[in-house]
C-alpha atoms as a PDB file:
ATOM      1  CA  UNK A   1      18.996-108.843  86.340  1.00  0.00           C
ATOM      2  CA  UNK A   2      16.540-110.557  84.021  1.00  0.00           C
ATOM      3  CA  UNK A   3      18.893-109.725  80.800  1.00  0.00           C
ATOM      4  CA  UNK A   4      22.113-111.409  83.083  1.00  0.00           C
ATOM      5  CA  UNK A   5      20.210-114.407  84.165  1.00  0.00           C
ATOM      6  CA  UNK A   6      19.022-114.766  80.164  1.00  0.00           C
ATOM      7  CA  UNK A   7      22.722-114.500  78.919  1.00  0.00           C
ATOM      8  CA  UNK A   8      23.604-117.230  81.232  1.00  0.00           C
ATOM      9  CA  UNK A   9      21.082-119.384  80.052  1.00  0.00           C
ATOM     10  CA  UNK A  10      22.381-119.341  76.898  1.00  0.00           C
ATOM     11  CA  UNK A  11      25.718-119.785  78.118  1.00  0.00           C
ATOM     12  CA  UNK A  12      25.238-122.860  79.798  1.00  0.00           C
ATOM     13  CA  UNK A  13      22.925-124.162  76.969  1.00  0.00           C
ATOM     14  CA  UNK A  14      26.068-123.955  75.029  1.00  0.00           C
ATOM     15  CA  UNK A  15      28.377-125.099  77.139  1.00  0.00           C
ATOM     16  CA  UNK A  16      25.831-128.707  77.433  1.00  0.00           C
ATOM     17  CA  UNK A  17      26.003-128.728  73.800  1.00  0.00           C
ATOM     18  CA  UNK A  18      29.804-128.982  73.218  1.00  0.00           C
ATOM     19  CA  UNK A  19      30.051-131.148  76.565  1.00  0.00           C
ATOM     20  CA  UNK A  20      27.795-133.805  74.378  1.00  0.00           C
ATOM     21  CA  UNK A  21      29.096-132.680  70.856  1.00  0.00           C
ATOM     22  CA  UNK A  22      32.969-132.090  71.421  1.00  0.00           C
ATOM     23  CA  UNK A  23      33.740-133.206  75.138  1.00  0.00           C
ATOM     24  CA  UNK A  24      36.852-133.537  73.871  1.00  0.00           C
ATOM     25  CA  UNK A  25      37.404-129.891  73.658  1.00  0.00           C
ATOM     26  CA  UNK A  26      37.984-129.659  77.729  1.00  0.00           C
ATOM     27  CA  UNK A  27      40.890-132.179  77.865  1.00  0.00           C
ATOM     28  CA  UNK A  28      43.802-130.578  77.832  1.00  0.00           C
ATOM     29  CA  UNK A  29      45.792-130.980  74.451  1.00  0.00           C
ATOM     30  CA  UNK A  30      49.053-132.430  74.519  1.00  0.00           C
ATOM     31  CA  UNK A  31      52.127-130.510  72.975  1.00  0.00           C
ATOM     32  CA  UNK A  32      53.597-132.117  69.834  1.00  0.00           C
ATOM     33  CA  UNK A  33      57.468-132.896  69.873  1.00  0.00           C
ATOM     34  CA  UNK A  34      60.016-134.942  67.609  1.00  0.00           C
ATOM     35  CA  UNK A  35      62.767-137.063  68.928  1.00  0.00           C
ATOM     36  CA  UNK A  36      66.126-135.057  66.443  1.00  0.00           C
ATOM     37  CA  UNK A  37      70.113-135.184  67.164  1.00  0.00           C
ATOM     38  CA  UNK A  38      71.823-131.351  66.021  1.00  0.00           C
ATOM     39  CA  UNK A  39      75.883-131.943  66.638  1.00  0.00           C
ATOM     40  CA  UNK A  40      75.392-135.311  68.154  1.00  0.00           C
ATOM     41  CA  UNK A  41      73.113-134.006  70.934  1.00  0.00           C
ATOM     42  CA  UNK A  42      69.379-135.536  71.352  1.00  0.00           C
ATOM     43  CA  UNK A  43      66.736-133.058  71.767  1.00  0.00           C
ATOM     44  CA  UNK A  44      63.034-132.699  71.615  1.00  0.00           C
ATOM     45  CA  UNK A  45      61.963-130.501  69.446  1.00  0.00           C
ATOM     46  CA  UNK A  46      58.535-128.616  69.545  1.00  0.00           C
ATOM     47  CA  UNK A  47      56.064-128.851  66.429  1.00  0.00           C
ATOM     48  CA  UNK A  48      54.579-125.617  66.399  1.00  0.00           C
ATOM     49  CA  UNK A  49      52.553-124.923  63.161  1.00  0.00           C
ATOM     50  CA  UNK A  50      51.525-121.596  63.823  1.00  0.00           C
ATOM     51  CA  UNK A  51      55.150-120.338  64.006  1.00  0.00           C
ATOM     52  CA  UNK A  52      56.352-118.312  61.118  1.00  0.00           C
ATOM     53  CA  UNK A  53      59.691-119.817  61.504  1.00  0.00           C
ATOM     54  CA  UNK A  54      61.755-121.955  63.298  1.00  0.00           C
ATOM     55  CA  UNK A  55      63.411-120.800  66.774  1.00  0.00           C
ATOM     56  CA  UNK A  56      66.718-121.810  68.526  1.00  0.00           C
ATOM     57  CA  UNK A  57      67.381-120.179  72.101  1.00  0.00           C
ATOM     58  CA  UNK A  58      71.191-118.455  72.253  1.00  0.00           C
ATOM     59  CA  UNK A  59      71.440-121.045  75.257  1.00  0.00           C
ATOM     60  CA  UNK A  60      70.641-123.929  73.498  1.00  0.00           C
ATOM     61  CA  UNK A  61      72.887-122.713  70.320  1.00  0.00           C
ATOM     62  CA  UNK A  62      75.897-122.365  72.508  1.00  0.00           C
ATOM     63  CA  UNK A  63      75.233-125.894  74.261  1.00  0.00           C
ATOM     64  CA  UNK A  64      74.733-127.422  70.912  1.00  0.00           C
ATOM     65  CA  UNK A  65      78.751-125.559  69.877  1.00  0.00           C
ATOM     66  CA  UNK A  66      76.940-124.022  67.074  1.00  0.00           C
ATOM     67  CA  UNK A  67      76.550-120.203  68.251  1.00  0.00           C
ATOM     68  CA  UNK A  68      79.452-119.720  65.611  1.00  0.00           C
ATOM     69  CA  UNK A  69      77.104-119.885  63.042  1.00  0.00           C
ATOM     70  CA  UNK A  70      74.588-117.180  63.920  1.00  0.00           C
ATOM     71  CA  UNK A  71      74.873-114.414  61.664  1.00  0.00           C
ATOM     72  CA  UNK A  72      74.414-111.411  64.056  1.00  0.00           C
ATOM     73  CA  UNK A  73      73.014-108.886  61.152  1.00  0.00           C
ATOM     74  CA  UNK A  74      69.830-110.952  60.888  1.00  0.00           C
ATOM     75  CA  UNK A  75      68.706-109.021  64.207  1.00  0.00           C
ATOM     76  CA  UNK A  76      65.354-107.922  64.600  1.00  0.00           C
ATOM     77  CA  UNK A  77      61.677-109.054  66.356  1.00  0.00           C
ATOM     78  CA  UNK A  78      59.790-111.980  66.384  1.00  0.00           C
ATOM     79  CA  UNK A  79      56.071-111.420  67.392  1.00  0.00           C
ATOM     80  CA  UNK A  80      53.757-113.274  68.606  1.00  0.00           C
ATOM     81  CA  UNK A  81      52.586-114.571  71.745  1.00  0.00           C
ATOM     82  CA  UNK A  82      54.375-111.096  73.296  1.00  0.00           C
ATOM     83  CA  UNK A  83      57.536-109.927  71.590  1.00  0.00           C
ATOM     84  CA  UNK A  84      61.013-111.323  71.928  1.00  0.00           C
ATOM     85  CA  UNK A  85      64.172-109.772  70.941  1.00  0.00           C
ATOM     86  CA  UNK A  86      65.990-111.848  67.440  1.00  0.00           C
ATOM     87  CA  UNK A  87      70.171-112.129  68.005  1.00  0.00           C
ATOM     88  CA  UNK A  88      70.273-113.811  64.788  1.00  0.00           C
ATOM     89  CA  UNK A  89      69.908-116.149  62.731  1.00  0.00           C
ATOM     90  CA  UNK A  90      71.345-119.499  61.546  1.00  0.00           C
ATOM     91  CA  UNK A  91      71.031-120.208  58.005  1.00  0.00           C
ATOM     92  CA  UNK A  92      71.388-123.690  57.466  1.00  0.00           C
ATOM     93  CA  UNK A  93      71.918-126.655  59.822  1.00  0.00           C
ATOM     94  CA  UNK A  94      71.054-130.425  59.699  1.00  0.00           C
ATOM     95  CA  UNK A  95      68.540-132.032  61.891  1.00  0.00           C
ATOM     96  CA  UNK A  96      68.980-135.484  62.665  1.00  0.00           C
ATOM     97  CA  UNK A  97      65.663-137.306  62.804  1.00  0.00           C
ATOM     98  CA  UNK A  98      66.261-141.130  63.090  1.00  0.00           C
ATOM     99  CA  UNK A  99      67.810-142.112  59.368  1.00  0.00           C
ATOM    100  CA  UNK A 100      67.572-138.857  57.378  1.00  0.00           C
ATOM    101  CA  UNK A 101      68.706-134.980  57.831  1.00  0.00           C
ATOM    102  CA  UNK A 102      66.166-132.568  57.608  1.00  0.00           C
ATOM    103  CA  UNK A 103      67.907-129.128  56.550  1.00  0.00           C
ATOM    104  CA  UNK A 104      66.751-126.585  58.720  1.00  0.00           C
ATOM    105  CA  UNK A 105      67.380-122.498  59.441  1.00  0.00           C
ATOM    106  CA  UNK A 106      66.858-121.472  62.839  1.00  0.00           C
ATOM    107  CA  UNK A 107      65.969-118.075  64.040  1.00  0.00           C
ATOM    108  CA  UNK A 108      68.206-117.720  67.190  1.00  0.00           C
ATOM    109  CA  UNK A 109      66.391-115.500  70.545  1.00  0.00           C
ATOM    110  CA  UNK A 110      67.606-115.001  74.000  1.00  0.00           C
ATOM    111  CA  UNK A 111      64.549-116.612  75.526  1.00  0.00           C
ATOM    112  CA  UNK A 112      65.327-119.999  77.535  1.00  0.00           C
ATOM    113  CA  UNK A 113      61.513-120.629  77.954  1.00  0.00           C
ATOM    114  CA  UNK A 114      61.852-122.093  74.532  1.00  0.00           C
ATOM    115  CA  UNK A 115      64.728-124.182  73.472  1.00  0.00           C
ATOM    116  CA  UNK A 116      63.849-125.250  70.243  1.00  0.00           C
ATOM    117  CA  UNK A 117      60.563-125.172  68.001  1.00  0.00           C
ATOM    118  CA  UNK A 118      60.185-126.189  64.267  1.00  0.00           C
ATOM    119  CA  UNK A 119      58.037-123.684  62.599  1.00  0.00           C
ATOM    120  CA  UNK A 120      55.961-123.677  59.364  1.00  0.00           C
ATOM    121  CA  UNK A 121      58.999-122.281  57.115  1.00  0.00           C
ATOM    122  CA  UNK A 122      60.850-125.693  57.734  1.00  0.00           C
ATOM    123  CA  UNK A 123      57.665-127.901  57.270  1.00  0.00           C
ATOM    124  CA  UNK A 124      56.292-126.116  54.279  1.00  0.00           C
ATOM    125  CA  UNK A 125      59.757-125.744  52.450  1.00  0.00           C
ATOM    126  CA  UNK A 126      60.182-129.611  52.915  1.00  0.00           C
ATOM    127  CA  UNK A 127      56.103-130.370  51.834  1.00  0.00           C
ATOM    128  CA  UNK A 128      56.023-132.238  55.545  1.00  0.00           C
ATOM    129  CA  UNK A 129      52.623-133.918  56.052  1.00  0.00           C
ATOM    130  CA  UNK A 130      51.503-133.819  59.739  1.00  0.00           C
ATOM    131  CA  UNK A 131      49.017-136.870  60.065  1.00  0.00           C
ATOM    132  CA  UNK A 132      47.164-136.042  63.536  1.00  0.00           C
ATOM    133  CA  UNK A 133      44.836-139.346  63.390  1.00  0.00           C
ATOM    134  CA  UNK A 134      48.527-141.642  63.370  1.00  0.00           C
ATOM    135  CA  UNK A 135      50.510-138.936  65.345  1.00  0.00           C
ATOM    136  CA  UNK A 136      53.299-138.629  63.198  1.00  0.00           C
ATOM    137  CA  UNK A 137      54.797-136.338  60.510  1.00  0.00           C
ATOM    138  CA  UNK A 138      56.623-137.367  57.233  1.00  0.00           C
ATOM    139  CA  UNK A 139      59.329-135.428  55.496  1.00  0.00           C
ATOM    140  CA  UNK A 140      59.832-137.074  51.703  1.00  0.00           C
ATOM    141  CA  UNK A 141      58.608-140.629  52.903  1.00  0.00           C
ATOM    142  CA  UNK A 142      60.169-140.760  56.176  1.00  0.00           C
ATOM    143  CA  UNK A 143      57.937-141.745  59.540  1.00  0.00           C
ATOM    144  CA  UNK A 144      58.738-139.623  62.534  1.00  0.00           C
ATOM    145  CA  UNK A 145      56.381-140.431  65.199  1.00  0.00           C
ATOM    146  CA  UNK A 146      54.953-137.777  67.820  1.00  0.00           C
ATOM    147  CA  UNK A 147      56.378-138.324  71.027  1.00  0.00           C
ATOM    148  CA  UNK A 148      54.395-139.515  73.915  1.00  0.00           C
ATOM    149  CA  UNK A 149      53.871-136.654  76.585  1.00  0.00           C
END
C-alpha cells in the first residue's frame, strides 16, 4: 500500500506543477477550420497537420457534383486514428479561399464523420505557414484567418 500511496504522491506533485506551469494544458483545445468555396459551395474545412493527406468523404464529393472525378484505381487504406476504407482519389481540384485558389488533391473515404480535412501534403506542397499566436495560415502571401469555434 505504501508503494501505491508513494506513486500517487508523485502523481499529484506533478499534476500541481503543470496546473501552475501550463494550466493551459486542461482547457480544451479548439479545432482549427478555414472558411473555402469547392463548386460554388461554402464549407469549413478542417486543418489537420498530422494528416498525411488531405480527405474528402464520398458524401460530401457527390454533394459538391464532383464524385466524377474520383479515380476509383487509387483504392486502398488510410490509417490512423483506426482504419478507414480509400474509394479513391481526386487528383486535382481548386479550393476557393476568399481571393485565391489553392490547388488541392483529395483522398476520397466513405466515412461521413469527416467531411473534409486539409492534410500536410496540401500545406507542405504549397510552403503554407500556420501562425498559431495570430490564428491564421498563409498560402504565397495570402491571410486566411482560423475560424472562431
Amino acid at each position: 500500500m505504501d508503494d501505491m500511496l508513494f506513486k500517487q504522491n508523485i502523481i499529484d506533485d506533478n499534476y500541481a506543477l503543470a496546473m501552475d506551469i501550463i494550466p493551459e494544458s486542461f482547457i480544451p483545445v479548439k479545432m482549427l477550420y478555414i472558411k473555402c468555396k469547392i463548386n460554388n459551395t461554402e464549407l469549413d474545412i478542417f486543418i489537420d497537420t498530422g494528416a498525411q493527406v488531405s480527405i474528402m468523404s464520398l458524401s460530401l464529393a457527390k454533394q459538391l457534383g464532383i464524385d466524377y472525378l474520383i479515380d476509383h484505381f487509387c483504392e486502398g487504406k488510410v490509417v490512423g486514428v483506426g482504419t478507414k476504407e480509400i474509394v479513391g482519389k481526386i487528383h486535382y481540384i481548386d479550393i476557393q479561399l476568399e481571393n485565391f485558389n489553392l490547388p488541392c488533391s483529395f483522398t476520397i473515404i466513405d466515412n461521413d464523420n469527416l467531411k473534409i480535412m486539409l492534410g500536410l501534403n496540401t500545406m507542405l506542397s504549397t510552403g503554407c505557414i500556420l501562425d498559431l499566436k495570430n490564428k491564421k495560415m498563409i498560402f504565397n502571401n495570402y491571410e486566411i484567418k482560423f475560424l472562431d469555434y
